[in-house]
Protein backbone atom coordinates (compact mmCIF):
# COMPACT_ATOMS: atom_id res chain seq x y z
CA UNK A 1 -59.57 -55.08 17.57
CA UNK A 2 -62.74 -54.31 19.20
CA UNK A 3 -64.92 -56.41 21.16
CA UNK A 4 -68.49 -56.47 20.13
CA UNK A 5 -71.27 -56.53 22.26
CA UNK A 6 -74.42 -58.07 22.15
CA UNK A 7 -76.30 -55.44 21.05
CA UNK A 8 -73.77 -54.62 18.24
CA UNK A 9 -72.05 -51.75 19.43
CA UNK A 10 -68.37 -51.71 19.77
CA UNK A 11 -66.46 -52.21 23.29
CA UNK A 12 -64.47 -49.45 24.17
CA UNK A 13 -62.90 -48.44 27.63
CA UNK A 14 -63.32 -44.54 29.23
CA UNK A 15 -60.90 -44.39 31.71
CA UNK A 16 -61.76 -41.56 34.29
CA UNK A 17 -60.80 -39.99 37.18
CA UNK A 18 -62.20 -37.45 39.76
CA UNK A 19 -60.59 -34.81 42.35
CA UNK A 20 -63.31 -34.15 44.96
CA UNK A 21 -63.71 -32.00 47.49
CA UNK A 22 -63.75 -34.62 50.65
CA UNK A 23 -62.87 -38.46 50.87
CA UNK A 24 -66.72 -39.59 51.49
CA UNK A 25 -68.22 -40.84 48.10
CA UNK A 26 -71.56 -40.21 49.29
CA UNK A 27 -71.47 -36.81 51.08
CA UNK A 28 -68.24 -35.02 49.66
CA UNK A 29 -68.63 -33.49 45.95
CA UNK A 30 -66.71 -33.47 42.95
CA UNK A 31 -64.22 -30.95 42.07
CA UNK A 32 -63.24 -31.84 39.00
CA UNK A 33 -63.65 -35.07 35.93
CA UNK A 34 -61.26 -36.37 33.61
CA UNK A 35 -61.91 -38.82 31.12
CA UNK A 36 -60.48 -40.52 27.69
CA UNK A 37 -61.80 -43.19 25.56
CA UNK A 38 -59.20 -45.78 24.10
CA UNK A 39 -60.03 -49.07 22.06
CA UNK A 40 -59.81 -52.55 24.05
CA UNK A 41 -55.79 -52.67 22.63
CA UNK A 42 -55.64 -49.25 24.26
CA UNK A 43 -55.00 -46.88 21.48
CA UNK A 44 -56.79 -43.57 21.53
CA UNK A 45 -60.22 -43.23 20.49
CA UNK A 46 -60.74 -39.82 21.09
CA UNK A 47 -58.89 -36.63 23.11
CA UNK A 48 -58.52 -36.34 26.76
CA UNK A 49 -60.83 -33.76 28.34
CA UNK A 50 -61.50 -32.08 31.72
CA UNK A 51 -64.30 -30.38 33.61
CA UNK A 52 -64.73 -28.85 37.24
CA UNK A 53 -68.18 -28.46 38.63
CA UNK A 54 -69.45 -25.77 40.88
CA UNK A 55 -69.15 -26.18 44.44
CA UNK A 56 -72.66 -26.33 46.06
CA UNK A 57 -73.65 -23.61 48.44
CA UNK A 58 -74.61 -26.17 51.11
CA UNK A 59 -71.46 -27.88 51.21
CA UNK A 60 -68.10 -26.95 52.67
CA UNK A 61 -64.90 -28.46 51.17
CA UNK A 62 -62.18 -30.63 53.44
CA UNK A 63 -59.43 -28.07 53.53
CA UNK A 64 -56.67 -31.11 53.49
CA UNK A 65 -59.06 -32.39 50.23
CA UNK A 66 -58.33 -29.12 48.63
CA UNK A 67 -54.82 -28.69 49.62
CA UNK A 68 -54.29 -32.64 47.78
CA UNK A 69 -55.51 -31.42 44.84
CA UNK A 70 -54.55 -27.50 44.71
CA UNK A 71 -58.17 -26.77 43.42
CA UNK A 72 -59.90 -24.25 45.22
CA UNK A 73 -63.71 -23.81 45.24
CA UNK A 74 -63.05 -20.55 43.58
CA UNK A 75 -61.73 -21.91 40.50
CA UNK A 76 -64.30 -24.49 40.27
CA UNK A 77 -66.98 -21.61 40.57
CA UNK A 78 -65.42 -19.96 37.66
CA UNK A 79 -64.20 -22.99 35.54
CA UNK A 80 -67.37 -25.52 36.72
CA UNK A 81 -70.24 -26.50 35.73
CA UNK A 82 -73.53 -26.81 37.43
CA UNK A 83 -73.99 -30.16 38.92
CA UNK A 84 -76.93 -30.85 36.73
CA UNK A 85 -74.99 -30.46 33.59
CA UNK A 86 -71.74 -31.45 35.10
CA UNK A 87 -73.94 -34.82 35.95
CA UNK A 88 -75.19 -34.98 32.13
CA UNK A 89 -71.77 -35.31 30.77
CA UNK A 90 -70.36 -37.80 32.61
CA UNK A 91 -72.97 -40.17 32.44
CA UNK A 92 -73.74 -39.61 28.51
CA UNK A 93 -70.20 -40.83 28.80
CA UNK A 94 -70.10 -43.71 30.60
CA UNK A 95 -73.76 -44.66 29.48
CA UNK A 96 -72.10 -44.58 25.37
CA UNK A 97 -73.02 -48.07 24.24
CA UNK A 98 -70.17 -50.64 24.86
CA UNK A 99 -68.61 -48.74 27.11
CA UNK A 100 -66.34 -50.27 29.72
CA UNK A 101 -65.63 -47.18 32.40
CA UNK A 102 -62.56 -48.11 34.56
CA UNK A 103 -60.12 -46.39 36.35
CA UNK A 104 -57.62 -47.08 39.36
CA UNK A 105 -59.44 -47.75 42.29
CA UNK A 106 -62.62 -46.87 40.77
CA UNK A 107 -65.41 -49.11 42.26
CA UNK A 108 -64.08 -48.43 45.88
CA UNK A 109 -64.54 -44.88 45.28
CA UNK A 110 -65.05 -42.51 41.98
CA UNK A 111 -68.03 -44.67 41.22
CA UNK A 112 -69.74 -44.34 44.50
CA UNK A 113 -69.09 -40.84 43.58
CA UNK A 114 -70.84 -41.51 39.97
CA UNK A 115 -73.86 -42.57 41.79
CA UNK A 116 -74.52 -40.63 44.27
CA UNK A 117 -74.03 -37.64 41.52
CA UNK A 118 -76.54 -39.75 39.29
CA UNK A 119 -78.78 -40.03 42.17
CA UNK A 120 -79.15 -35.97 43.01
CA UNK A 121 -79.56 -35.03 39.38
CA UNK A 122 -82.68 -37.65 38.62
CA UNK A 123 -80.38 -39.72 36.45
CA UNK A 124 -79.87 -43.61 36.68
CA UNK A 125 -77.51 -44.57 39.16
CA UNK A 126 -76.87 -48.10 37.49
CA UNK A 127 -77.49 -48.12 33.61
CA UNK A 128 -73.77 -47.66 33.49
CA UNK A 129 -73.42 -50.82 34.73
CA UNK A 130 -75.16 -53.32 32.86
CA UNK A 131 -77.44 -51.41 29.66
CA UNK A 132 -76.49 -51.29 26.41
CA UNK A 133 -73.50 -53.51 26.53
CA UNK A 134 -71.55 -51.41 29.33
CA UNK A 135 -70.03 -52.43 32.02
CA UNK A 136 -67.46 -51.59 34.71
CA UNK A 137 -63.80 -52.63 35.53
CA UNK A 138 -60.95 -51.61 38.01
CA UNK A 139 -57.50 -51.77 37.40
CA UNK A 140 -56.83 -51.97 41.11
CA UNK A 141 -57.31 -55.49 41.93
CA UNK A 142 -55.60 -56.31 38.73
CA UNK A 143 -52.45 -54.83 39.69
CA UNK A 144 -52.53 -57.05 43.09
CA UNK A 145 -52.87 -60.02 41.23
CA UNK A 146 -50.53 -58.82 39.21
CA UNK A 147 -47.81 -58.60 42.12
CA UNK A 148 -49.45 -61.54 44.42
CA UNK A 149 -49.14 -63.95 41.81
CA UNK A 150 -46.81 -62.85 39.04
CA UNK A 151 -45.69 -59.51 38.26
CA UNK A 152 -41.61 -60.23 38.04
CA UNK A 153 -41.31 -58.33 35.09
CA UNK A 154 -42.78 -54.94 36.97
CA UNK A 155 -40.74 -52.77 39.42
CA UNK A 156 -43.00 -52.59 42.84
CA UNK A 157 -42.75 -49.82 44.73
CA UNK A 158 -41.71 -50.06 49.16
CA UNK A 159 -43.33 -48.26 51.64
CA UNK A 160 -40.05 -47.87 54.13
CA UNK A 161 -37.94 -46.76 50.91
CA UNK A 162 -41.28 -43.26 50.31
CA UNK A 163 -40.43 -41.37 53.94
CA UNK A 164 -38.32 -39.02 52.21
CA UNK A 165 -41.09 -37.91 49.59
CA UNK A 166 -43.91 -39.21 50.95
CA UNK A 167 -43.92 -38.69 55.04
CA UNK A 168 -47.23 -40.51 55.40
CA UNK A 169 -45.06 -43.51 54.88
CA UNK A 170 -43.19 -43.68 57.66
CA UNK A 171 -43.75 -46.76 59.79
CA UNK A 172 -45.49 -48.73 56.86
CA UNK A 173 -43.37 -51.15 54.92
CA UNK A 174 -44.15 -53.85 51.81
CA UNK A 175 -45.20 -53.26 48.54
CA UNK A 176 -47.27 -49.85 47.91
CA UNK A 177 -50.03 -50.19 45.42
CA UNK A 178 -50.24 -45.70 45.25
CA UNK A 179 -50.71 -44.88 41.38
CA UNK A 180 -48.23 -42.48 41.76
CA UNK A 181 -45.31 -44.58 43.12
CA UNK A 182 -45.98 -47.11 40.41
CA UNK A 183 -46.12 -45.26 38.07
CA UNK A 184 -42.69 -42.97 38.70
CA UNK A 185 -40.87 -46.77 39.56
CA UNK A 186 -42.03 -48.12 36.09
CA UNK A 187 -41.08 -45.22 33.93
CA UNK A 188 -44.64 -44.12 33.34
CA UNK A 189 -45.42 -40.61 32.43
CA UNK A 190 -47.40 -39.19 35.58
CA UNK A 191 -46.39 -35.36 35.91
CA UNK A 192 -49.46 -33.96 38.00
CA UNK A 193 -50.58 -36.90 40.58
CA UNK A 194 -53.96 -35.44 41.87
CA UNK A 195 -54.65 -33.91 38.79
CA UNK A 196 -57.51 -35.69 37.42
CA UNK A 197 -56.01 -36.15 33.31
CA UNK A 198 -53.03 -36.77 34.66
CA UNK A 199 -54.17 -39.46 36.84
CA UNK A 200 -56.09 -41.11 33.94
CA UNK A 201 -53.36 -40.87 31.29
CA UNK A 202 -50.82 -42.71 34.35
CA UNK A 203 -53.25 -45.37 34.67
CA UNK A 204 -53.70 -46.04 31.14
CA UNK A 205 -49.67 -46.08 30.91
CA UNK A 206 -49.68 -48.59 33.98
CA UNK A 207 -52.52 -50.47 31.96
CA UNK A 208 -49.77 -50.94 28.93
CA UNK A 209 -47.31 -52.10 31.13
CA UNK A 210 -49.63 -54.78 32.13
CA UNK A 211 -50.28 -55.94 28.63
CA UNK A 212 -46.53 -55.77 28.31
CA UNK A 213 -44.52 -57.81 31.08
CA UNK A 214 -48.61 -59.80 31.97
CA UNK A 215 -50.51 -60.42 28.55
CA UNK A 216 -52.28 -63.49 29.82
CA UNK A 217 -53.45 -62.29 32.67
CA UNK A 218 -54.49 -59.11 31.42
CA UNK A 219 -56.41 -61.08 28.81
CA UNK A 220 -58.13 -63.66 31.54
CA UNK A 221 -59.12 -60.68 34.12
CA UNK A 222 -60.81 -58.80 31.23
CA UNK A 223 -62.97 -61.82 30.19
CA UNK A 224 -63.81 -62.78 33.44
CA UNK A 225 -64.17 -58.83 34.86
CA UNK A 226 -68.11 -59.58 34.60
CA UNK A 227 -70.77 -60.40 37.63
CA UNK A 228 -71.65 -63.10 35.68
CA UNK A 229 -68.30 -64.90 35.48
CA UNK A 230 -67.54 -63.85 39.12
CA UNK A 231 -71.00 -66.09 40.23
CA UNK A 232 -69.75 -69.06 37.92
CA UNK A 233 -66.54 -69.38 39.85
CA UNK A 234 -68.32 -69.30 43.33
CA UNK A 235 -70.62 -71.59 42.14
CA UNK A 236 -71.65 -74.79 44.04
CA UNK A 237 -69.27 -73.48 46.93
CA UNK A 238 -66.27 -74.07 44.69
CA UNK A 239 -63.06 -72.80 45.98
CA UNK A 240 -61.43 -69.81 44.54
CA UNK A 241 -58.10 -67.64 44.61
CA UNK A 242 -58.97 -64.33 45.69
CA UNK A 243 -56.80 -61.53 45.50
CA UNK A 244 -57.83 -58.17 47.75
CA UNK A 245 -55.87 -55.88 50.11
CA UNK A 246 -58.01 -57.21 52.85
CA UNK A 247 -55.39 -60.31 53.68
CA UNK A 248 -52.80 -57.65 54.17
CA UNK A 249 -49.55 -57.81 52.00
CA UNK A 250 -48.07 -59.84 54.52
CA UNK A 251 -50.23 -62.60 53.36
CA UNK A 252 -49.44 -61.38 49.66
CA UNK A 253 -53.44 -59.91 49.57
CA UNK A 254 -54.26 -63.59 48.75
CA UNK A 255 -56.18 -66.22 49.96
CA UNK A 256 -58.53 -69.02 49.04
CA UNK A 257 -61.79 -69.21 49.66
CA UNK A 258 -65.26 -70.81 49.36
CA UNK A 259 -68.63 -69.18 49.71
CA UNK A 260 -70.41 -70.02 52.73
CA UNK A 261 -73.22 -67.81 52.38
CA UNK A 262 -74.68 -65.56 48.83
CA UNK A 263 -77.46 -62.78 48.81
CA UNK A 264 -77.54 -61.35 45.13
CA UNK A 265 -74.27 -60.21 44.65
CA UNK A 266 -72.85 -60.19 48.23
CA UNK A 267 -70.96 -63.28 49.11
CA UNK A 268 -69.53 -64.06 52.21
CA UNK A 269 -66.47 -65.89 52.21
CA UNK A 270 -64.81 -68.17 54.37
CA UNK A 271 -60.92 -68.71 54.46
CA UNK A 272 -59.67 -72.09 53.79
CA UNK A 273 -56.87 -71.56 55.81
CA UNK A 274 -58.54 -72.02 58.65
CA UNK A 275 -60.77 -75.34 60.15
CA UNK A 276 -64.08 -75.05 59.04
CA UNK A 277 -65.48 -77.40 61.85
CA UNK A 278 -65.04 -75.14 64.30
CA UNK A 279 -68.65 -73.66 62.96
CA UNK A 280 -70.37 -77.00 63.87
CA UNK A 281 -68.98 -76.49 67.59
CA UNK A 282 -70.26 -72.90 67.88
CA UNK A 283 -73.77 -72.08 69.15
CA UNK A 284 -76.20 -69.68 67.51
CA UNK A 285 -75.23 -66.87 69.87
CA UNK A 286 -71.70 -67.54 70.18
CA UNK A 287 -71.46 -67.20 65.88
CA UNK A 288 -73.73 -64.31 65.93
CA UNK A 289 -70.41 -62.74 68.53
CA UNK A 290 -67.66 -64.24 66.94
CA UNK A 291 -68.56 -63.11 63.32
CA UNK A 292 -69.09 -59.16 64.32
CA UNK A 293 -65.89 -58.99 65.89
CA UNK A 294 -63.33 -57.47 64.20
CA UNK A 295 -60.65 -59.24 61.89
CA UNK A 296 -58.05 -58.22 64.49
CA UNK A 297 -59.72 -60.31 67.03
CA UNK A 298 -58.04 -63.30 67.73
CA UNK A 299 -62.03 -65.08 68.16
CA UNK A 300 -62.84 -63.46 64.89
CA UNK A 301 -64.13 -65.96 62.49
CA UNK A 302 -62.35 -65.80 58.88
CA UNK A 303 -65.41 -64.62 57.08
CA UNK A 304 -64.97 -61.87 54.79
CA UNK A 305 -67.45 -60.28 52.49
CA UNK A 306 -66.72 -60.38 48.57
CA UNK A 307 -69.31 -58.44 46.25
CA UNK A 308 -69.37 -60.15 43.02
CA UNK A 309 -70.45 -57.21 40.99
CA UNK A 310 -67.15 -54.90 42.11
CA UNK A 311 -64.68 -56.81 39.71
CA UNK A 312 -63.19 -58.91 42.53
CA UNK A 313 -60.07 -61.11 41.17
CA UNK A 314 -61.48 -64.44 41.61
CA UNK A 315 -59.93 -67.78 39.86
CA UNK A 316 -61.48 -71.13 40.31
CA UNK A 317 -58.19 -72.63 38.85
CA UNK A 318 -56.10 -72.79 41.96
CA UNK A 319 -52.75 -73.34 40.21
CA UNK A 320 -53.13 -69.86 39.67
CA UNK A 321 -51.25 -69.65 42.82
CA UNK A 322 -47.96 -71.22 42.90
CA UNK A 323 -45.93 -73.15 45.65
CA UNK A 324 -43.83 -70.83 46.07
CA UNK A 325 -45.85 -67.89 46.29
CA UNK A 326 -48.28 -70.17 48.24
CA UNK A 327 -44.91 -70.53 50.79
CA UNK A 328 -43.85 -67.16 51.12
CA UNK A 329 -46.95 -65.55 52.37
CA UNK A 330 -47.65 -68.53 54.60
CA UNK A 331 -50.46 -70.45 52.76
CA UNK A 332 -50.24 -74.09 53.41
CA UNK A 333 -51.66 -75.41 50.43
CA UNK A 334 -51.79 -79.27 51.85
CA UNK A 335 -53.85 -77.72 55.14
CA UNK A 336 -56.13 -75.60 52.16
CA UNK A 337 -56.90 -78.86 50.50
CA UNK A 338 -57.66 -80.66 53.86
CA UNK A 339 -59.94 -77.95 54.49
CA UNK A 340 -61.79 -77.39 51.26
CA UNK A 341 -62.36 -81.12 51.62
CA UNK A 342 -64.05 -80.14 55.46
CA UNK A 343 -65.96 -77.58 53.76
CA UNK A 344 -67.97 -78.90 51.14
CA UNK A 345 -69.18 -81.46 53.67
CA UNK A 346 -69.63 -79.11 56.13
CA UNK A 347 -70.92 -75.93 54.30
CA UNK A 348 -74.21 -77.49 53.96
CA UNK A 349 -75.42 -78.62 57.22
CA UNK A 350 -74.15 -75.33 58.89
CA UNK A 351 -76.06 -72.86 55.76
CA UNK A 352 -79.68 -72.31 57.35
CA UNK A 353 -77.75 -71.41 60.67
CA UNK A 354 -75.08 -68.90 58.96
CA UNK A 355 -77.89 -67.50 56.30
CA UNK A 356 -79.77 -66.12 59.67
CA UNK A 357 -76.68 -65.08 61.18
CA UNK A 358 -74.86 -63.38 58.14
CA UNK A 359 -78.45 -61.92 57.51
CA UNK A 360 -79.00 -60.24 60.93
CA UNK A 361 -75.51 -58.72 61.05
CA UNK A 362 -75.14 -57.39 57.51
CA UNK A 363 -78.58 -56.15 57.53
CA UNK A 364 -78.35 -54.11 60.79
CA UNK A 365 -75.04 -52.26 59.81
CA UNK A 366 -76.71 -49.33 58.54
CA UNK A 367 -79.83 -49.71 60.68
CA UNK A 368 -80.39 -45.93 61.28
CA UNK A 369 -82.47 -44.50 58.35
CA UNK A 370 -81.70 -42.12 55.97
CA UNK A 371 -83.20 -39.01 56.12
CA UNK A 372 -81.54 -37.01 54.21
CA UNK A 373 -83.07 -37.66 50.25
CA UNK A 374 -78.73 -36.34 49.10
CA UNK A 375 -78.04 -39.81 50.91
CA UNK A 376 -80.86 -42.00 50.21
CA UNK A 377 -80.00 -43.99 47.61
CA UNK A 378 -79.89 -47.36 49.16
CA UNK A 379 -82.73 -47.30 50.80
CA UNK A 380 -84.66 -49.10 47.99
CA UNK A 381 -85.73 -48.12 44.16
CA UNK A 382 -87.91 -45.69 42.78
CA UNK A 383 -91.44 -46.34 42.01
CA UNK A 384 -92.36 -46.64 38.27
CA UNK A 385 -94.34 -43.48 38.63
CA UNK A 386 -91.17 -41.64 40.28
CA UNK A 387 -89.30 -42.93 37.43
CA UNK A 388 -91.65 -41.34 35.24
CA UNK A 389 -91.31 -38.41 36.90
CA UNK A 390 -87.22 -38.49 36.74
CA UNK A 391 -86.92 -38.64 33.32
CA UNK A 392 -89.67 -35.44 33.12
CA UNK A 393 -87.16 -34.04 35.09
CA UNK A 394 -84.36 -34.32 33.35
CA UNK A 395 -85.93 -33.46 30.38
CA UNK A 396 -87.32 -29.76 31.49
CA UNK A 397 -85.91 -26.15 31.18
CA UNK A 398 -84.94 -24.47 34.49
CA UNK A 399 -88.15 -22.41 33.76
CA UNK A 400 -90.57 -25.51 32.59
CA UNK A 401 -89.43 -26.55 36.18
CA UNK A 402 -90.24 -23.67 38.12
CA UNK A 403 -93.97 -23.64 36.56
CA UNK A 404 -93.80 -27.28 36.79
CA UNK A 405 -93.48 -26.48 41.04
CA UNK A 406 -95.82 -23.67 41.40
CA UNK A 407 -98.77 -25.38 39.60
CA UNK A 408 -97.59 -29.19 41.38
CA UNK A 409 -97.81 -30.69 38.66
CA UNK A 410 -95.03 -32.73 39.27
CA UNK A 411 -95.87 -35.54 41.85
CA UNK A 412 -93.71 -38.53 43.75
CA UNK A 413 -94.63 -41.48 45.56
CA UNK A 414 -92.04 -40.99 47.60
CA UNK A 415 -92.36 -37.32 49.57
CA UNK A 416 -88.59 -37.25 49.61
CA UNK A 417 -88.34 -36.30 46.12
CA UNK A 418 -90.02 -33.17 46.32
CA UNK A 419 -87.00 -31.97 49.06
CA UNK A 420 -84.58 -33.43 46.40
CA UNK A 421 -86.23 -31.39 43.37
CA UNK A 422 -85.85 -28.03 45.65
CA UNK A 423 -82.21 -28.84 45.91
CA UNK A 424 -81.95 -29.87 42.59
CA UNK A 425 -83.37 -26.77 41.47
CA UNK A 426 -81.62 -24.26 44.07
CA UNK A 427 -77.75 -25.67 43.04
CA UNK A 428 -78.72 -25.30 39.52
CA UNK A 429 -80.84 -22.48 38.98
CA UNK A 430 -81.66 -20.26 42.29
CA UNK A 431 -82.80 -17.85 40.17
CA UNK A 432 -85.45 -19.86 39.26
CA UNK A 433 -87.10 -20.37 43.13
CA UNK A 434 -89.96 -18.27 44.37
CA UNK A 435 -89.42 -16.21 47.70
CA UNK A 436 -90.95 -18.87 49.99
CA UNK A 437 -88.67 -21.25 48.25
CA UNK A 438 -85.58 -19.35 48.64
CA UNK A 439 -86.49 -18.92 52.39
CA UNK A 440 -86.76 -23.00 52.53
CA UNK A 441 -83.28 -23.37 50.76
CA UNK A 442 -81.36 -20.59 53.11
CA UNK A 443 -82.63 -22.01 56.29
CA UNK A 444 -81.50 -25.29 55.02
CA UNK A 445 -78.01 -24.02 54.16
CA UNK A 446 -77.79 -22.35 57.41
CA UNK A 447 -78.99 -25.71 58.90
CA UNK A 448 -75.98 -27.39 57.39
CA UNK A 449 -73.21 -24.47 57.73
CA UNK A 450 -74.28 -23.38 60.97
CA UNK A 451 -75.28 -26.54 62.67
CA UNK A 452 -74.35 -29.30 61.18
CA UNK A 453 -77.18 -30.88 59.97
CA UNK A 454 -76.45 -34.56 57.85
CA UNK A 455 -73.15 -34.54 59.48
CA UNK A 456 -72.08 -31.54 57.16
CA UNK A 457 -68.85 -29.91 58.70
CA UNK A 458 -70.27 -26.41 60.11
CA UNK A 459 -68.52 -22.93 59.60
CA UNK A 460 -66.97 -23.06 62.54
CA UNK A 461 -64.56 -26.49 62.63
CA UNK A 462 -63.75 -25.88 58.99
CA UNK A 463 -62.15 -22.19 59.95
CA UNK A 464 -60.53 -23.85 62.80
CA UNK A 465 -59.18 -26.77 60.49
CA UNK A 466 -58.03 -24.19 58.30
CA UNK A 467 -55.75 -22.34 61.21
CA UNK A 468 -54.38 -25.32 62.34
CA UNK A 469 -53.51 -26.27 58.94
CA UNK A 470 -51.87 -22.62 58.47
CA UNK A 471 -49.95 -23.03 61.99
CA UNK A 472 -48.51 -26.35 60.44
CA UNK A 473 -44.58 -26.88 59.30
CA UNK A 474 -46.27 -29.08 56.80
CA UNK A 475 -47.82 -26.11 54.83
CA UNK A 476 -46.25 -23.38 55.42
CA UNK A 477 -45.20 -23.25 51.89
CA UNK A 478 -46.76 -19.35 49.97
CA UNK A 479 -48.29 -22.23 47.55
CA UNK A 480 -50.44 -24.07 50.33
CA UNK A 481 -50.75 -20.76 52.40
CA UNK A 482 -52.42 -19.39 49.33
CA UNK A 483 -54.67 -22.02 48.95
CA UNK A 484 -55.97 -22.19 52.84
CA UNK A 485 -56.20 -18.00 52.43
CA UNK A 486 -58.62 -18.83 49.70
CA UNK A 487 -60.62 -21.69 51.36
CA UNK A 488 -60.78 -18.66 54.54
CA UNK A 489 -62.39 -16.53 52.00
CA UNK A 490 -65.21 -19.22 50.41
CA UNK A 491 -66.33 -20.26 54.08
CA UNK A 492 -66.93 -16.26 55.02
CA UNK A 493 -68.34 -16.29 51.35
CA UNK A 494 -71.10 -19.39 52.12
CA UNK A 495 -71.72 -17.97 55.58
CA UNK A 496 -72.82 -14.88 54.25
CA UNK A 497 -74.65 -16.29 51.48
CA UNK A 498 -76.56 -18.59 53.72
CA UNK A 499 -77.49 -15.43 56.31
């Protein structure tokens, strides 16, 4: 049956997918959505569907990117829509009230992808999130849990026994989490991997096959998916079993952990496999070293960052994690118990200390502004005016807009909006832009293809990608030759465009 929320609309879940055009969320744009709504039990509540979106103008494709997914630019410039209505659809759809969007992998990538998409179309990067009864989930870290601390009943993949069909798996070996390894090991339909339906329909399947051979935990990680639930486990620096590809699947992706240090929803963790005195021996300069190294580093401390609105898999119940799982990837669960009791002593007298540290580090690893208003995101919120001025936006005709620009009426707060409304307006409706506008949006095009402005890939390594992809044994296929002949053809086509 379905969940009700609290504002009395049904809970449903819209699994999606994308295909994009790169493998940066923020920069790279999508190619093409997928998307179907199911009940909480996972029956159907509506069709699958699919829609491409036009490749900008300013923008090259990553010829591997395209050569993944066998979409071209071409066919999304036929098939697509523009990005502002492309934009529309997918958030009416994850915005539906009681809506739980999820997908595999999701919050490490498709949803940076959501909001970055949001973000140059004037729409809400975060109502998806939280208004209305929605919410988000990933099916991701529920599958490691699933195989760190149960999962007997499901077959899991090995890297060393892939080379033959997958070559980027030579010299790997342990469990592989790819969707499209489960899924073919498990018996789940997946004909297309890298075809956006496909992808969605697979990870629905593996999503059954959960509820099937792991009911109960299926049943706990939904309840406790939430922000909410996430802060009540780390709360009063309790200790917690977290599961996350970070420990390595040597370590079975699990470890426990206690929260040494919280700012909204970014906690920093600290791994009670380790001593926790050793921060009481350590001057301010010497943690300030020892916690930017990297987790490689011997002198590293064991202090990892968990964001507590991302659906982590978090349990305060220890026993979650047995013995012998606890044995086989090395966890000495006598030594963890020593040490939790070292920690909540511990944690604390060392806080004020850590707080300034943790602070200083985290908050000068993106120190060089933004400049580019694409990009901007998180470099604060909106005023209320600019808000205002959004949802006017949003709300005008291509041509309300272009009268809307000559007479000014439309004004920001924040200067970097107007720059975003020209490109808003150019991808969408160039028709629309007065002569001295189109001059502005050409030179900025030319900017990007010719010289690489925002770290934008110019004309020039992208056709030399392309003939070192076309001199490779590895595509020398008529299929992938095809595709790189047409990616040749849209980089002449952008270059001339932009002249």
């Amino acid at each position: 049956m379905a969940e009700q929320t609290g504002r009395g609309a049904p809970q449903t879940f819209y699994w999606y997918d994308y295909e994009t055009f790169g493998v940066n969320p923020r920069r790279d744009r999508p190619a093409q959505f997928a998307g179907r709504r199911t009940n909480l039990d996972l029956t159907p509540a509506g069709e699958g569907e699919v829609f491409y979106c036009r490749p900008p103008m300013d923008q090259l494709p990553s010829p591997e990117s395209a050569l993944l997914t066998g979409i071209t630019p071409q066919l999304c410039a036929e098939k697509g829509l523009n990005e502002a209505e492309f934009s529309q659809r997918v958030f009416e759809r994850l915005n539906t009230p009681g809506t739980i969007s999820i997908g595999y992998n999701t919050l490490g990538f498709d949803d940076e992808v959501n909001r970055f998409l949001f973000w140059r179309n004037f729409l809400d990067p975060y109502t998806h999130s939280w208004q209305q009864g929605c919410s988000r989930w990933d099916l991701f870290p529920l599958v490691c849990a699933a195989w760190a601390l149960r999962g007997d009943g499901i077959v899991w993949p090995q890297w060393q026994d892939l080379v033959d069909v997958y070559p980027k798996a030579r010299g790997r070996s342990g469990v592989c989490f790819k969707l499209e390894f489960l899924t073919k090991a498990n018996g789940v339909g997946h004909d297309h991997a890298h075809d956006a339906l496909s992808d969605v329909h697979a990870t629905i399947g593996l999503a059954r096959l959960l509820v099937e051979k792991e009911p109960r935990l299926w049943q706990w990680a939904l309840e406790n998916r939430t922000t909410q639930k996430v802060h009540e486990a780390l709360a009063d620096r309790k200790p917690v079993v977290w599961v996350t590809p970070r420990f390595g699947v040597a370590r079975g992706c699990t470890g426990i952990v206690a929260c040494l240090h919280q700012e909204k929803h970014d906690c920093w963790m600290w791994d009670l496999t380790a001593d926790p005195t050793l921060l009481r021996t350590l001057s301010f300069e010497e943690l300030r070293r020892r916690i930017k190294l990297p987790h490689t580093d011997p002198e590293a401390l064991p202090i990892r960052k968990l964001k507590a609105n991302a659906s982590p898999f978090v349990c305060a119940n220890l026993r979650v994690l047995s013995p012998e799982r606890a044995a086989r990837y090395g966890i000495d669960l006598a030594v963890a118990a020593e040490n939790i009791r070292k920690f909540q002593e511990l944690a604390p007298l060392v806080a004020p200390a850590l707080a300034d540290v943790l602070s200083d580090r985290f908050a000068n690893e993106d120190a060089a502004p933004v400049t580019n208003p694409d990009a901007s995101l998180y470099q604060g919120f909106p005023s209320r005016n600019d808000k205002l001025a959004f949802a006017r936006i949003r709300a005008s005709s291509p041509e309300q807009l272009k009268a809307a620009a000559a007479s000014g009426e439309i004004h920001f707060d924040d200067p970097q909006f107007a720059e975003l409304l020209l490109r808003y307006r150019a991808r969408n409706w160039p028709e629309t832009l007065s002569e001295e506008e189109a001059q502005h949006w050409r030179a900025f095009c030319r900017s990007r293809l010719i010289e690489g402005a925002d770290r934008a890939i110019t004309l020039q390594k992208y056709f030399d990608e392309i003939d070192a992809l076309q001199a490779s044994p590895r595509y020398e296929d008529e299929a992938h030759q095809e595709i790189l002949g047409a990616l040749y053809d849209w980089g002449e086509y952008l270059g001339s465009a932009a002249e």
